[in-house]
C-alpha atoms as a PDB file:
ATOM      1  CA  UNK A   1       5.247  -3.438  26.366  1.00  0.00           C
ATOM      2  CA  UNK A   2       2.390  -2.920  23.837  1.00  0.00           C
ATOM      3  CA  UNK A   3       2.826  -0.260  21.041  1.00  0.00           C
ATOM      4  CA  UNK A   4       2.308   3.010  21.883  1.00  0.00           C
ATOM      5  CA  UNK A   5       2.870   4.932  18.273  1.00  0.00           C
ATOM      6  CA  UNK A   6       2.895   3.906  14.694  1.00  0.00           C
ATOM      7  CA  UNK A   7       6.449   5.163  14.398  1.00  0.00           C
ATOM      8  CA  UNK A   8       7.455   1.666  16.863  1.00  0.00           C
ATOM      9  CA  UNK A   9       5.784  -0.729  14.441  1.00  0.00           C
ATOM     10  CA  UNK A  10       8.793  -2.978  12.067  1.00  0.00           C
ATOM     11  CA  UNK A  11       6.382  -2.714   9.526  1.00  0.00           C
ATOM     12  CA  UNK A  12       5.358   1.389   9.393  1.00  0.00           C
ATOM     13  CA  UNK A  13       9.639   1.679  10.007  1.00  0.00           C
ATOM     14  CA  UNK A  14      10.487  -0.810   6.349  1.00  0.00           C
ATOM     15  CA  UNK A  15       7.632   0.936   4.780  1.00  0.00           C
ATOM     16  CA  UNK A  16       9.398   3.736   5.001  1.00  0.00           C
ATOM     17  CA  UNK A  17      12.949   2.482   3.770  1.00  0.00           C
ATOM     18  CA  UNK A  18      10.538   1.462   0.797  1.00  0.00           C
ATOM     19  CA  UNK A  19       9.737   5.540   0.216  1.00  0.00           C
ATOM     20  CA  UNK A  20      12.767   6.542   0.736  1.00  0.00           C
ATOM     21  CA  UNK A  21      14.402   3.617  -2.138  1.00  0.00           C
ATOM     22  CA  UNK A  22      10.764   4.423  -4.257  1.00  0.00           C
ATOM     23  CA  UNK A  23      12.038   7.947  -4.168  1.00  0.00           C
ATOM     24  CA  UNK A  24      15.787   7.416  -5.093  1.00  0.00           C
ATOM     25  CA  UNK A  25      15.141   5.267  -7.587  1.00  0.00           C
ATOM     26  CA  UNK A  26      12.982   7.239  -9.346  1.00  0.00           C
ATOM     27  CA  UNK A  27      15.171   9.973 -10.038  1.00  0.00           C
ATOM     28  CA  UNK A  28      16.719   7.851 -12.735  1.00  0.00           C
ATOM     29  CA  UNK A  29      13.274   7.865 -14.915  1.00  0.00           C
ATOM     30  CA  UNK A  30      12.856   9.449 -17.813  1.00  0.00           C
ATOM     31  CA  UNK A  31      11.844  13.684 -17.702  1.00  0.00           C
ATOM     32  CA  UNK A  32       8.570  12.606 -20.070  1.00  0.00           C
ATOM     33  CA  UNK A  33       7.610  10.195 -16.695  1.00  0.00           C
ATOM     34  CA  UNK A  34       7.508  12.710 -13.928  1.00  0.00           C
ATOM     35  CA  UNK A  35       3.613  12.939 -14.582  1.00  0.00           C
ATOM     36  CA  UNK A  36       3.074   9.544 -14.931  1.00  0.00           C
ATOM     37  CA  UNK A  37       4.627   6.445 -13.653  1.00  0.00           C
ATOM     38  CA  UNK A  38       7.257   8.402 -11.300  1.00  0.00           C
ATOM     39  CA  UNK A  39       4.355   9.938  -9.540  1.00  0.00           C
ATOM     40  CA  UNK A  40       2.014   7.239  -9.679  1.00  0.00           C
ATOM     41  CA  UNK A  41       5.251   5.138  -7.955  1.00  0.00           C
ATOM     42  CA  UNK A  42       5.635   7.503  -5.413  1.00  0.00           C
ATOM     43  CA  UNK A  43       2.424   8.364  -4.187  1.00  0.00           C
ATOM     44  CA  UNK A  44       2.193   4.322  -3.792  1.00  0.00           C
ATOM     45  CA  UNK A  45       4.792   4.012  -1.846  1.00  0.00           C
ATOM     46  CA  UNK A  46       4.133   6.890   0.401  1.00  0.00           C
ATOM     47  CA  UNK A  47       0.501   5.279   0.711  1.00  0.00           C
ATOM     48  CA  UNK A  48       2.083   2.332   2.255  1.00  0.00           C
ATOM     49  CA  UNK A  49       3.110   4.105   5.647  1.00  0.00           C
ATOM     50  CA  UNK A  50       0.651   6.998   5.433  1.00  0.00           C
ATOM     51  CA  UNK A  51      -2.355   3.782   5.808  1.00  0.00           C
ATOM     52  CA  UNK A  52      -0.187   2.021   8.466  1.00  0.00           C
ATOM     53  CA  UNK A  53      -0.010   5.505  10.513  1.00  0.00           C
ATOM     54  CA  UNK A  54      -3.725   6.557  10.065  1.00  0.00           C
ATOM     55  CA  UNK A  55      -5.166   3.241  10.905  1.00  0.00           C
ATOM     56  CA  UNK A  56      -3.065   2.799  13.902  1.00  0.00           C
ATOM     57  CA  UNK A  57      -4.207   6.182  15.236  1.00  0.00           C
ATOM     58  CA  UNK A  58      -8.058   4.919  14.561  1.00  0.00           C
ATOM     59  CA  UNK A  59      -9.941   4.454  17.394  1.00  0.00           C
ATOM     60  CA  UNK A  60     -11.172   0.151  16.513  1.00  0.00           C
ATOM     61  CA  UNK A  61      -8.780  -2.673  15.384  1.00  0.00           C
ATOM     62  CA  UNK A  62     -11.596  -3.136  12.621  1.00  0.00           C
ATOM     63  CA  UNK A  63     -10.708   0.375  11.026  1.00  0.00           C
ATOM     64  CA  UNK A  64      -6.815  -0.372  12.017  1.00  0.00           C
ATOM     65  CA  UNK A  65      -7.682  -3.894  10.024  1.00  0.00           C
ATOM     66  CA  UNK A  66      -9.001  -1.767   6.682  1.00  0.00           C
ATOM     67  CA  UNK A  67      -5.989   0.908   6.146  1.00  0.00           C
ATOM     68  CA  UNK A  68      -3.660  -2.187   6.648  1.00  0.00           C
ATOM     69  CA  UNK A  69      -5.414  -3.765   3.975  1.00  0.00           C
ATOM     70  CA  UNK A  70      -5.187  -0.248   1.724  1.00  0.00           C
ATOM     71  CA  UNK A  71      -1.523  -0.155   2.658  1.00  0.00           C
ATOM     72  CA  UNK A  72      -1.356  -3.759   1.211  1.00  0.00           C
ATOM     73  CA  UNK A  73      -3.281  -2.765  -2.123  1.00  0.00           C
ATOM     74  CA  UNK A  74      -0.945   0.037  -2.149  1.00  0.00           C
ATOM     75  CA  UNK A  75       2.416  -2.429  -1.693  1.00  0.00           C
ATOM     76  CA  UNK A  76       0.891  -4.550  -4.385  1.00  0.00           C
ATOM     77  CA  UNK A  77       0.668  -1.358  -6.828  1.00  0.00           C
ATOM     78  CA  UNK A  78       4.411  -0.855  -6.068  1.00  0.00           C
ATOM     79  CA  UNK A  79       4.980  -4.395  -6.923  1.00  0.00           C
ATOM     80  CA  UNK A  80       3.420  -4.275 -10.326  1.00  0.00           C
ATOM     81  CA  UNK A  81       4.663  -0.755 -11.065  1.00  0.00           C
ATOM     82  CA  UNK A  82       8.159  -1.453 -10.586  1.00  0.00           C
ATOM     83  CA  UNK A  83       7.628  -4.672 -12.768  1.00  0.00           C
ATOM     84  CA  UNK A  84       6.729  -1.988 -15.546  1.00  0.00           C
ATOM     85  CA  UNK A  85       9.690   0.412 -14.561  1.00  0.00           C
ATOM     86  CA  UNK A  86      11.630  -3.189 -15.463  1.00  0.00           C
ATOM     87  CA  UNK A  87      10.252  -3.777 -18.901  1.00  0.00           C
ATOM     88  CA  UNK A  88      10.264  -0.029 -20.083  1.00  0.00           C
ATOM     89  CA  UNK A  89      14.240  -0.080 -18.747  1.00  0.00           C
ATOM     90  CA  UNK A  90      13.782   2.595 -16.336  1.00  0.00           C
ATOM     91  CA  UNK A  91      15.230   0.205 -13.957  1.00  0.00           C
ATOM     92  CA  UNK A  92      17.359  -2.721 -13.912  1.00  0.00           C
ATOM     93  CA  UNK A  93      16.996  -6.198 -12.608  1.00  0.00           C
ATOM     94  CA  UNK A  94      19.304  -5.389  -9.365  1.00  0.00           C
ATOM     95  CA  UNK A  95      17.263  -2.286  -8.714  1.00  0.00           C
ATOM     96  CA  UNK A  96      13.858  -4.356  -8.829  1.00  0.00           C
ATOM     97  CA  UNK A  97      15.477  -7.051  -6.633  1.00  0.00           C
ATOM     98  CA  UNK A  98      15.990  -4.247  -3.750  1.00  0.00           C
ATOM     99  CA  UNK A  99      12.806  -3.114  -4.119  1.00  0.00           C
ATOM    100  CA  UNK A 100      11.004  -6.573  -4.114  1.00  0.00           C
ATOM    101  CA  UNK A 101      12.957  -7.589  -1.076  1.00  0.00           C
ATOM    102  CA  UNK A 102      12.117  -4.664   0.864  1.00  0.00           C
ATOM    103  CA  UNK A 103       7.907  -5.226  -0.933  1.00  0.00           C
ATOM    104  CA  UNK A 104       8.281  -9.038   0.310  1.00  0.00           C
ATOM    105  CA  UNK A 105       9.333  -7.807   3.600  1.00  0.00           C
ATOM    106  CA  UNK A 106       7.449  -4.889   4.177  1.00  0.00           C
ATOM    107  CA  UNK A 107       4.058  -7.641   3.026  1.00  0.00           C
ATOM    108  CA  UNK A 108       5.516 -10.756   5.632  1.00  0.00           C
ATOM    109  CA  UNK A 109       5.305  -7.867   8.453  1.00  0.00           C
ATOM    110  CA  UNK A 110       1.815  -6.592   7.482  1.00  0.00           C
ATOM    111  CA  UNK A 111       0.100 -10.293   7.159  1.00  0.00           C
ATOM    112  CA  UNK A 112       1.846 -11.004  10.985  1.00  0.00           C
ATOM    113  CA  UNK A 113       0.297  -7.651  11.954  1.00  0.00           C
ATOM    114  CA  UNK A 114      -3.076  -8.205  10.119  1.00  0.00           C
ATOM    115  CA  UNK A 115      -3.386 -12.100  11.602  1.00  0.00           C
ATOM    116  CA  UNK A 116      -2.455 -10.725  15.178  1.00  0.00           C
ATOM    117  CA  UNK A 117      -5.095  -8.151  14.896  1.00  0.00           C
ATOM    118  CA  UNK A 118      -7.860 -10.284  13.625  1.00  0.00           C
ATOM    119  CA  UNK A 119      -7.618 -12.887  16.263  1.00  0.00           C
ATOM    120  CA  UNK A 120      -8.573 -10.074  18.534  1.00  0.00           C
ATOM    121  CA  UNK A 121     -11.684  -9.562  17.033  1.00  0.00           C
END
């Protein structure tokens, strides 16, 4: 049975797990951070699912193709910005490790959705 909502796809439901860990984790960081890299971590993170659920409610796999590709860029910002939540200590290497397994995961399921989507074109 073919999808119906964005709410069924694997990779909209990780993406989320990934918000909720984004948002956990962040509680931790420093007061002098909430205008800066907290929120700039967060509001990546949330872009992740927000661009999976918009483009699956376009109307054309071509605009479903570019907000998987924005939720992508967005993943990648998470990446890199947790990197930097590493090397300021805001976060420790376990911490990082959850959140680049659920990143790796989160990008395997949204390169299987973005090939299986493009070969329909």
């Amino acid at each position: 049975m073919p999808v119906q909502t964005y709410e069924e796809l694997e990779v909209w439901q990780k993406a989320m797990e990934l918000v909720a860990l984004i948002y956990r984790l962040t509680k931790g960081f420093p007061r002098e951070e909430v205008y800066g890299l907290t929120s700039q971590l967060r509001r990546a993170a949330v872009s992740v699912p927000s661009n999976i659920a918009e483009g699956q409610g376009r109307r054309s796999t071509k605009e479903f193709l570019n907000h998987l590709s924005m939720a992508r860029g967005s993943l990648l910002e998470v990446e890199t910005q947790t990197e930097i939540a590493l090397r300021l200590n805001y976060l420790n290497s376990e911490q990082k490790a959850q959140v680049k397994e659920l990143t790796s995961t989160v990008g395997r399921l949204l390169n299987g959705l973005i090939r299986a989507l493009d070969a329909k074109l």
